[in-house]
Protein backbone atom coordinates (compact mmCIF):
# COMPACT_ATOMS: atom_id res chain seq x y z
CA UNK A 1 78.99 -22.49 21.40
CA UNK A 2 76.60 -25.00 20.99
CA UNK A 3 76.50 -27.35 17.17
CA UNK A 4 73.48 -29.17 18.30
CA UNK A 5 70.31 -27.95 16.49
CA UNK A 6 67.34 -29.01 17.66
CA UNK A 7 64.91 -31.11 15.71
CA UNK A 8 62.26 -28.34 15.54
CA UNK A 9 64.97 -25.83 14.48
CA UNK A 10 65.54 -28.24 11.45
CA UNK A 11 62.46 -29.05 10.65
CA UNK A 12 61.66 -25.40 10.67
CA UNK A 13 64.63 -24.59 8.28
CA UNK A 14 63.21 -28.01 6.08
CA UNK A 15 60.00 -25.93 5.79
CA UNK A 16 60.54 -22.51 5.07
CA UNK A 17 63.11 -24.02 2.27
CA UNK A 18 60.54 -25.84 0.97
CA UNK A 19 57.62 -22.92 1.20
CA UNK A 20 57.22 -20.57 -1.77
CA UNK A 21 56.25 -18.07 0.74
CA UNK A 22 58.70 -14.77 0.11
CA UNK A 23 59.88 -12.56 2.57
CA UNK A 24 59.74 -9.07 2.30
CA UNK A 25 63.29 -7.13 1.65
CA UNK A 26 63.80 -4.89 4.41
CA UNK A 27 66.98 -3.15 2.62
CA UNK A 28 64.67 -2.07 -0.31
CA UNK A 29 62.92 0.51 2.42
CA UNK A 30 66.04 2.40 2.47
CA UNK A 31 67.83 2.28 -0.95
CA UNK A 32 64.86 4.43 -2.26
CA UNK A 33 65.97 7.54 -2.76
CA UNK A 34 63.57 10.66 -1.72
CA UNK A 35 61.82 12.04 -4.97
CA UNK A 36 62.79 15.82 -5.00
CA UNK A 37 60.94 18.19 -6.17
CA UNK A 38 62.65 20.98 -8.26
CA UNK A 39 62.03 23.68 -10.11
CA UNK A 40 64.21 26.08 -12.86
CA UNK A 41 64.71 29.77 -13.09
CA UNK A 42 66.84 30.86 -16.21
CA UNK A 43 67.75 34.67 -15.25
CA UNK A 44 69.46 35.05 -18.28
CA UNK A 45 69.02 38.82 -20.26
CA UNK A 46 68.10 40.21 -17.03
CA UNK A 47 68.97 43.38 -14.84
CA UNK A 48 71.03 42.81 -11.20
CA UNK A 49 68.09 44.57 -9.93
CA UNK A 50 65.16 42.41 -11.66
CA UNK A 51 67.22 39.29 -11.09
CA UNK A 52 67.20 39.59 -7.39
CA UNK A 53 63.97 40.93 -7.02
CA UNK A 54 62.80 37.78 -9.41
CA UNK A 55 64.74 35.03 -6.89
CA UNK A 56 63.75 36.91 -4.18
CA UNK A 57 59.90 36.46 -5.30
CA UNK A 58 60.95 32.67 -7.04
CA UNK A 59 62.39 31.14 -3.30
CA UNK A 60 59.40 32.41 -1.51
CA UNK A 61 56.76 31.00 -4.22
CA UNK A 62 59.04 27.83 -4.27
CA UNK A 63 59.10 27.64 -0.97
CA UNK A 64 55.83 27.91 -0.28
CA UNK A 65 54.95 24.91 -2.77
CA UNK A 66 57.00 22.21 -0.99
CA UNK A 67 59.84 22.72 -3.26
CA UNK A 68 63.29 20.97 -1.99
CA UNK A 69 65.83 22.28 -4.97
CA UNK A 70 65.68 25.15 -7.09
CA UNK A 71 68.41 25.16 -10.14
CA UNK A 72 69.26 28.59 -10.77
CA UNK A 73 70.67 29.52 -14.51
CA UNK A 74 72.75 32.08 -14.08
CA UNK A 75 74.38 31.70 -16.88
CA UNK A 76 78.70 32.68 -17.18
CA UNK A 77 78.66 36.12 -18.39
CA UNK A 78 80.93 35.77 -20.96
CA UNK A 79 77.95 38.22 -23.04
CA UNK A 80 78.09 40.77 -20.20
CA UNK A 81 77.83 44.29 -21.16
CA UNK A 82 80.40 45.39 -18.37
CA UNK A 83 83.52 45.88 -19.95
CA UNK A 84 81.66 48.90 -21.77
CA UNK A 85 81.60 50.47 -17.95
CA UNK A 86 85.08 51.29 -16.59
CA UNK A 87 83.85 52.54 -13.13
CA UNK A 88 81.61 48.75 -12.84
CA UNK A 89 84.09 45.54 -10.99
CA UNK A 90 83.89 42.82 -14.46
CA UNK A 91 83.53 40.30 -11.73
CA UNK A 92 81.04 41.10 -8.75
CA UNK A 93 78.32 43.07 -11.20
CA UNK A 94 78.04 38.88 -12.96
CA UNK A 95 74.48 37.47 -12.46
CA UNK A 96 76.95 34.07 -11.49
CA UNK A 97 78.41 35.98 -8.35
CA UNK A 98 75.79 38.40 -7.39
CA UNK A 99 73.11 36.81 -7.47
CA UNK A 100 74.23 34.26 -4.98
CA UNK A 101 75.67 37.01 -2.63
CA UNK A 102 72.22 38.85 -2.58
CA UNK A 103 70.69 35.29 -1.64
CA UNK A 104 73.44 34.89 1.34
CA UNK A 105 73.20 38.35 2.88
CA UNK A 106 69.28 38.72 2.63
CA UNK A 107 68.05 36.64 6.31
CA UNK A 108 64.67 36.22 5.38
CA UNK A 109 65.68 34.14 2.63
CA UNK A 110 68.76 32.21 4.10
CA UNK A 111 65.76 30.97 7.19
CA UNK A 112 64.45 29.04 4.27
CA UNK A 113 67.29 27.79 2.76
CA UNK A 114 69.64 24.54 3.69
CA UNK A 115 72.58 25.21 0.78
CA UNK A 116 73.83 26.56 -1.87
CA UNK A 117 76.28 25.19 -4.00
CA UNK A 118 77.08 24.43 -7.74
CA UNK A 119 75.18 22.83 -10.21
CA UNK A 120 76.26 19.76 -12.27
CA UNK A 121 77.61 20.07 -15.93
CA UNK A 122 74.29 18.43 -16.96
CA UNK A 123 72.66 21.37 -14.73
CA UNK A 124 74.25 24.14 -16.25
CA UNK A 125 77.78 24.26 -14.90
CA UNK A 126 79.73 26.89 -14.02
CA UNK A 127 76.66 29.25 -14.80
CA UNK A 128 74.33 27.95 -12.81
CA UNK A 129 73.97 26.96 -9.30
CA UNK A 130 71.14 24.67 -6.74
CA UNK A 131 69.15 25.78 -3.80
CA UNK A 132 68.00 23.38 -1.15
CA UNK A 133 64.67 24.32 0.74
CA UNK A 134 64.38 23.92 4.03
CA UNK A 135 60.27 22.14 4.67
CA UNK A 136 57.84 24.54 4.94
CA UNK A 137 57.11 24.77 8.94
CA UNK A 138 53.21 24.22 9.00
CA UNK A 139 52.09 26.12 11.92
């Protein structure tokens, strides 16, 4: 390796330590994070059957608006009315599970969709989960 710097090389390096010029920060570019844009859907009070028709009708509409996360409030169904029903599973009839399950078996909506998964404490918890859009394909 050569030690010898030339005399423009320093007097180059004298200059630009002497400039007040600044140089833009290329790492800045990619510590921004993407903004997201989300939306919320409390399905709280509601019916299995208006529940998934409602998230059926929410992805689509959110979907269609450029939406990338959907937080979906559930909530735990600890205020279920299933126990009343002996002939009714206390666990799969559960906005928490079911709705989730209608999301994963119905294909239209899993083409639009990139995950789901649980939702934060701050989100909601264990009664709620997040959506992830896929883009919109603009055709």
């Amino acid at each position: 390796m050569n030690d010898n710097i030339s005399d423009k090389d320093k007097k180059d390096w004298e200059n630009f330590l002497s400039s007040d010029e600044k140089l833009p920060n290329k790492d800045l570019k990619f510590s921004k994070k993407k903004i997201l844009k989300i939306k919320h859907i409390d399905l709280h009070g509601f019916t299995l059957e208006q529940a998934n028709k409602t998230i059926e009708k929410f992805i689509d509409d959110c979907y269609q608006n450029s939406v990338s996360k959907i937080i979906v409030v559930t909530g735990k169904g600890l205020h279920s009315n299933v126990e009343k029903d002996p002939y009714v599973s206390k666990d799969l009839s559960i906005l928490k599970y079911s709705v989730p399950e209608f999301i994963e078996n119905n294909s239209e909506l899993m083409k639009k969709i990139i995950e789901i998964k649980d939702a934060e404490i701050e989100d909601g918890g264990a009664g709620a989960f997040y959506i992830f859009l896929r883009k919109k394909i603009i055709k």
